[in-house]
C-alpha atoms as a PDB file:
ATOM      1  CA  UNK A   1      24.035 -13.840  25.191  1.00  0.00           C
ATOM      2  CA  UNK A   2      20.430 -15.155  25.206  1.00  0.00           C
ATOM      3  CA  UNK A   3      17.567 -13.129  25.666  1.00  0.00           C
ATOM      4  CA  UNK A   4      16.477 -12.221  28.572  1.00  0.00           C
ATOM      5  CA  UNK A   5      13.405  -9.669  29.688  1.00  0.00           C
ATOM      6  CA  UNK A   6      11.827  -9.043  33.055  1.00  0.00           C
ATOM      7  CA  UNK A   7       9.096  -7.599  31.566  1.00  0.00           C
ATOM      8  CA  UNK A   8       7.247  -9.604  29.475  1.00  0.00           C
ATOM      9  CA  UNK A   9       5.379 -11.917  31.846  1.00  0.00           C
ATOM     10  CA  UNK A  10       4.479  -9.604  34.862  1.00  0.00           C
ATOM     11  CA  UNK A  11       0.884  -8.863  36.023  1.00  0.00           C
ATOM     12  CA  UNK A  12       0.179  -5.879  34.428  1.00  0.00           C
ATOM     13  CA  UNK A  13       1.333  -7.009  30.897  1.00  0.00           C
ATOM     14  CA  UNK A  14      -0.376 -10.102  30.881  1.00  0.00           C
ATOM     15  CA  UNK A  15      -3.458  -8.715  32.019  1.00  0.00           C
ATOM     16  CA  UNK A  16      -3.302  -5.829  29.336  1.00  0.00           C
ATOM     17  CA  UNK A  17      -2.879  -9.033  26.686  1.00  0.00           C
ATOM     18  CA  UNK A  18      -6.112 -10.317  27.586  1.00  0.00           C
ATOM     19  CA  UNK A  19      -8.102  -7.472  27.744  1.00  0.00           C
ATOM     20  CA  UNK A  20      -6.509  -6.810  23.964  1.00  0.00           C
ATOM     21  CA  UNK A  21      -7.828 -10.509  23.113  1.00  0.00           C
ATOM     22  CA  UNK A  22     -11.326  -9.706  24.644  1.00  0.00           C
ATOM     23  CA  UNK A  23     -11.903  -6.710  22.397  1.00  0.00           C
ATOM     24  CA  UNK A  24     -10.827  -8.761  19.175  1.00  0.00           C
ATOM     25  CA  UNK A  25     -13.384 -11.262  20.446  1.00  0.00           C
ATOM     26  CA  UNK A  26     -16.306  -9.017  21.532  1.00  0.00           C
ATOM     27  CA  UNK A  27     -16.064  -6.263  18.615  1.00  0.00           C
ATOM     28  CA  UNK A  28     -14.876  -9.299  16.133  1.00  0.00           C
ATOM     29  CA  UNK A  29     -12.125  -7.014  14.977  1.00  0.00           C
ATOM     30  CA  UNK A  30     -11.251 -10.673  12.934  1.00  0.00           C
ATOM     31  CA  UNK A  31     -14.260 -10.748  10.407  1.00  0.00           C
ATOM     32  CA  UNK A  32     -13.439  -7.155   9.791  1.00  0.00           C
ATOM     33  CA  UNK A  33     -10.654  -7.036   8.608  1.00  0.00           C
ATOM     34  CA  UNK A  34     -11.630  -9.777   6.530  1.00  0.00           C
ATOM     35  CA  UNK A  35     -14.402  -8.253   5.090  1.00  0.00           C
ATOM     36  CA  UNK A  36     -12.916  -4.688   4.653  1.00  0.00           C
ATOM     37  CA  UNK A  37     -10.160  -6.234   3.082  1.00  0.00           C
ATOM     38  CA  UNK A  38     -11.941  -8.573   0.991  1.00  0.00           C
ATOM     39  CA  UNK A  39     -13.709  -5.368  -0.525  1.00  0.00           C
ATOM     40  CA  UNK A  40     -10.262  -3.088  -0.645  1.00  0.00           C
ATOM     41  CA  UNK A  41      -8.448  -6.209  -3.076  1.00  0.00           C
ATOM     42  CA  UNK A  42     -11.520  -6.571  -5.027  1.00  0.00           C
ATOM     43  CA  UNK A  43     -10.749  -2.400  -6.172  1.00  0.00           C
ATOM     44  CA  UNK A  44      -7.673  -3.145  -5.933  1.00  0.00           C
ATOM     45  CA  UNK A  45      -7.935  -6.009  -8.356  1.00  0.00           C
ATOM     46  CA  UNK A  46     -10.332  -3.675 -10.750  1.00  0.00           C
ATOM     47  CA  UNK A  47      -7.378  -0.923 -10.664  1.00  0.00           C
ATOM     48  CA  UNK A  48      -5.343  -3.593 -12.071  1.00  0.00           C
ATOM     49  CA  UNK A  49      -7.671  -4.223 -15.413  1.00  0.00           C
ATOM     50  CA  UNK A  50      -7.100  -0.749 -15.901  1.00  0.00           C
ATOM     51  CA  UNK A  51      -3.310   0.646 -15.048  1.00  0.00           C
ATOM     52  CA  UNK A  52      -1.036  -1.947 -16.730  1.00  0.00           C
ATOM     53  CA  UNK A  53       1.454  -0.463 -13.992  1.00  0.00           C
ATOM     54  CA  UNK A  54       0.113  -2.375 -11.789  1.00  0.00           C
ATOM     55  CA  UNK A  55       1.812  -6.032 -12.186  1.00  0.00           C
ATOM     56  CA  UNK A  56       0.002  -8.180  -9.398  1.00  0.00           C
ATOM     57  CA  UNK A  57      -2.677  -7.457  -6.660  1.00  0.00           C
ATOM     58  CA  UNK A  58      -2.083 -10.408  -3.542  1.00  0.00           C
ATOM     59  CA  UNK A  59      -2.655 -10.398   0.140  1.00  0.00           C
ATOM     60  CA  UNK A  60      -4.700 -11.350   2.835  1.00  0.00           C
ATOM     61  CA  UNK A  61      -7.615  -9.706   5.346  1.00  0.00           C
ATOM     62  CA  UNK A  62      -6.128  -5.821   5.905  1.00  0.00           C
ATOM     63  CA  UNK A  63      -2.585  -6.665   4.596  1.00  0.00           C
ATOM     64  CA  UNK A  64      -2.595  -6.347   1.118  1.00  0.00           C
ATOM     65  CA  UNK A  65      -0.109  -5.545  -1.579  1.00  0.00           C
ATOM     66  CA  UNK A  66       0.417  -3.861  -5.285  1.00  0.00           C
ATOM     67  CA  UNK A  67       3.137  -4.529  -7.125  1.00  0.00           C
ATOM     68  CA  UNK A  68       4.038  -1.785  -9.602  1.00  0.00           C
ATOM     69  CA  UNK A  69       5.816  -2.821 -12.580  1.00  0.00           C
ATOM     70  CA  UNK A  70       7.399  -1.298 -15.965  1.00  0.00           C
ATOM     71  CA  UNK A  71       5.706  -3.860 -18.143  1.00  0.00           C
ATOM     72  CA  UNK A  72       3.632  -7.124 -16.972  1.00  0.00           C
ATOM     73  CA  UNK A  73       5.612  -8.670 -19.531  1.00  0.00           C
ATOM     74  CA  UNK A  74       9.372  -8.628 -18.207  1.00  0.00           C
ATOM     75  CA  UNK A  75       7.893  -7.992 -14.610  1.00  0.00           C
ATOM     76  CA  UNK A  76      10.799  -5.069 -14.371  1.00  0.00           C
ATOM     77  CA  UNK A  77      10.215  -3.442 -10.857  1.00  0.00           C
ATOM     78  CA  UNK A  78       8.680   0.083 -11.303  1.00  0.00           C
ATOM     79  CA  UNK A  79      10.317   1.550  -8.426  1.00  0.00           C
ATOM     80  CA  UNK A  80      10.693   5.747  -9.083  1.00  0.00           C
ATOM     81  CA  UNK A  81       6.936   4.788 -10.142  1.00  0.00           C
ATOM     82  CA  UNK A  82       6.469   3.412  -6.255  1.00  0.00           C
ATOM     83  CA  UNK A  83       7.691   6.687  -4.452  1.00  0.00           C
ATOM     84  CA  UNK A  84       5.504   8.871  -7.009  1.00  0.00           C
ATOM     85  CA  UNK A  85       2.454   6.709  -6.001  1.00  0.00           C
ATOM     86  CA  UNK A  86       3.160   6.703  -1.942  1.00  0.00           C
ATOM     87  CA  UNK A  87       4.069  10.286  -1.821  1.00  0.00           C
ATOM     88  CA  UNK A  88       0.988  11.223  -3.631  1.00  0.00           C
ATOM     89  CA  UNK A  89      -1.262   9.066  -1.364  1.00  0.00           C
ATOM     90  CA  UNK A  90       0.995  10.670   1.756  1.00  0.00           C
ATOM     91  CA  UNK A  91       0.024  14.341  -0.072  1.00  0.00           C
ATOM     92  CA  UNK A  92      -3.415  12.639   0.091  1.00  0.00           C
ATOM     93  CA  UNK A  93      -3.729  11.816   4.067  1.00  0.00           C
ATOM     94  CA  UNK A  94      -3.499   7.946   2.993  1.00  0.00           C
ATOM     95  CA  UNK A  95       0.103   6.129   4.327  1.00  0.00           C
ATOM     96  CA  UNK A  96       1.119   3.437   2.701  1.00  0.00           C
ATOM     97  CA  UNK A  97       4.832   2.281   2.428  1.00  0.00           C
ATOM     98  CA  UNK A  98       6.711   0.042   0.104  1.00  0.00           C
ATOM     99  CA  UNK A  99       8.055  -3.599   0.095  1.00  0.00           C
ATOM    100  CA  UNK A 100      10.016  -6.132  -1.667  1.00  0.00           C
ATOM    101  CA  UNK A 101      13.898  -6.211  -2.889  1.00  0.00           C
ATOM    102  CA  UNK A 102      13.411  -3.770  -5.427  1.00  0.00           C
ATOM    103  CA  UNK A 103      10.845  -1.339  -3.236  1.00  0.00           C
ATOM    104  CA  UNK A 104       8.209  -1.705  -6.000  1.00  0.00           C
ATOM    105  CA  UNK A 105       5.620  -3.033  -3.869  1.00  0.00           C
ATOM    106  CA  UNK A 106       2.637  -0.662  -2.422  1.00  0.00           C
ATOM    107  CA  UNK A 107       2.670  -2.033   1.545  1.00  0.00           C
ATOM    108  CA  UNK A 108      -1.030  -1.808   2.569  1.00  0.00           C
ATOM    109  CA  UNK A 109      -1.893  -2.351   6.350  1.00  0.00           C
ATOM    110  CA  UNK A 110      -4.459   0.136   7.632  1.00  0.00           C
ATOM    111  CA  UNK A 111      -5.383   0.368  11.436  1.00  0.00           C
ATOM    112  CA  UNK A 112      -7.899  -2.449  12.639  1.00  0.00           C
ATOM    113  CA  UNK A 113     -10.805   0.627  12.877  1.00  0.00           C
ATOM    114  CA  UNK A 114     -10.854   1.169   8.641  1.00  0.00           C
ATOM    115  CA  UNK A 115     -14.277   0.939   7.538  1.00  0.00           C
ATOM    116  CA  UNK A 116     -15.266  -0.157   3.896  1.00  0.00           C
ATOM    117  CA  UNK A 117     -15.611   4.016   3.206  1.00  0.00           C
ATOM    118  CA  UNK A 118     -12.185   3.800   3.878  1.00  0.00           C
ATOM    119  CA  UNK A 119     -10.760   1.168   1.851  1.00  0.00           C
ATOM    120  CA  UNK A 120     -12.957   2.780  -1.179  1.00  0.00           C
ATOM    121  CA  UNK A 121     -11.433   6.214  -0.369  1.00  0.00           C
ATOM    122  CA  UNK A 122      -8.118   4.546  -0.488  1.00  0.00           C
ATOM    123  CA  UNK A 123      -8.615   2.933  -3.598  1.00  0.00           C
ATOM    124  CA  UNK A 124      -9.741   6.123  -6.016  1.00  0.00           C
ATOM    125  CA  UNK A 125      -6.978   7.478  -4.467  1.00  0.00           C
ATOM    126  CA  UNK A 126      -4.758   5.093  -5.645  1.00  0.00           C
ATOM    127  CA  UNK A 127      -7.009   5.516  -9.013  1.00  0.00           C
ATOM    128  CA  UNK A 128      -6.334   9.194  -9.198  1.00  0.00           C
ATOM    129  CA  UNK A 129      -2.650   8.572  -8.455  1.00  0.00           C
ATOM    130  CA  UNK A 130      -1.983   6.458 -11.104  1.00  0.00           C
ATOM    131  CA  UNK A 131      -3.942   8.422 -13.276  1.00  0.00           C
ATOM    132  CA  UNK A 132      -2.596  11.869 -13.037  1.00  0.00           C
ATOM    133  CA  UNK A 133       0.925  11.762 -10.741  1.00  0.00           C
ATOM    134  CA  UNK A 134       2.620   9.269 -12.954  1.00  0.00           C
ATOM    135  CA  UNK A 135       1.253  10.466 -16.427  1.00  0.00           C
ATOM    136  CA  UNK A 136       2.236  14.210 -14.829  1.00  0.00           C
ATOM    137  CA  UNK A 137       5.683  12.647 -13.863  1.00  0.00           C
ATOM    138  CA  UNK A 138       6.335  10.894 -17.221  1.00  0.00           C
ATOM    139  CA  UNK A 139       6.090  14.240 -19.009  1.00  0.00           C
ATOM    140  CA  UNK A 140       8.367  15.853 -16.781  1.00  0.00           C
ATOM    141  CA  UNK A 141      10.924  12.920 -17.657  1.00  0.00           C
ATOM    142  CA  UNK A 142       9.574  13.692 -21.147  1.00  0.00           C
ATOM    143  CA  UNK A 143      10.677  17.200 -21.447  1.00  0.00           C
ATOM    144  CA  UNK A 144      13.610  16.620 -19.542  1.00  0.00           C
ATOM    145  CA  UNK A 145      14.903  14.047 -22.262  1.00  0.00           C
ATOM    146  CA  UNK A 146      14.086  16.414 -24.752  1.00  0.00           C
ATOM    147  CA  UNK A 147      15.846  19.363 -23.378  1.00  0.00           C
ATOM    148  CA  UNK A 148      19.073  16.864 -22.865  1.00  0.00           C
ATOM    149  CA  UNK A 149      18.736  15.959 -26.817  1.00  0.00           C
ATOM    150  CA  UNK A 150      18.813  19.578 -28.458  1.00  0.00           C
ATOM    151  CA  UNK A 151      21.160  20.463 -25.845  1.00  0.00           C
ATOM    152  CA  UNK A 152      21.914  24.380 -25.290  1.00  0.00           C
ATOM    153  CA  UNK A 153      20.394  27.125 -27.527  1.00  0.00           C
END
């Protein structure tokens, strides 16, 4: 069956889809985004000189994405590492949701109303994260290994 919808080209929705257009145009909701997320990759991009998780930094205006890997050299996915990260930023009041076949990649795409205050909040965040979650979370797994080893007392 083809598609078919009665209400995509009535009155009220196509005047709603200009109105839309005229606030991108008047408040230039365009060069925004371009420049908030021109600042957000370039701290993204610094968090990558210093967590070697962090395997590539790439997008585009507001839609931006961090790929989390278990070594830059192999470029194995660091998934478990993903979920750590996005439920820490979630604990944090920062969504974010990951991408790509393996899930590895942090999915960035704030509302059109972030500010640059908010792209640097989101980015120590992310800092923090990777600084303390994962490093907490890789002695857990530490312990936990070493419990499994020696086995019961």
């Amino acid at each position: 069956m083809e598609f078919f919808s009665t209400f995509g080209g009535n009155n009220v929705s196509c005047a709603i889809g200009v109105e839309v257009l005229n606030v991108v145009l008047e408040e230039q909701l365009q060069s925004h985004a371009m420049a908030v997320g021109d600042s957000m990759l370039g701290g993204l991009r610094e968090l990558m000189s210093r967590h070697e998780i962090i395997g590539d930094v790439r997008g585009s205006g507001m839609f931006l994405g961090v790929e989390l890997v278990k070594s830059r050299d192999t470029r194995e996915p660091a998934t478990a590492e993903a979920d750590v990260v996005v439920n820490g930023m979630r604990d944090s009041g920062i969504l974010l949701g990951t991408d790509g076949p393996f899930h590895n990649v942090l999915k960035i795409r704030p509302p059109m109303p972030f500010t640059r205050e908010d792209a640097d909040r989101l980015v120590s965040t992310l800092d923090n994260i990777l600084l303390v979650d994962l490093i907490n979370r890789r002695d857990q797994e530490m312990q936990s290994f070493h419990r499994e080893k020696r086995g019961p007392l």
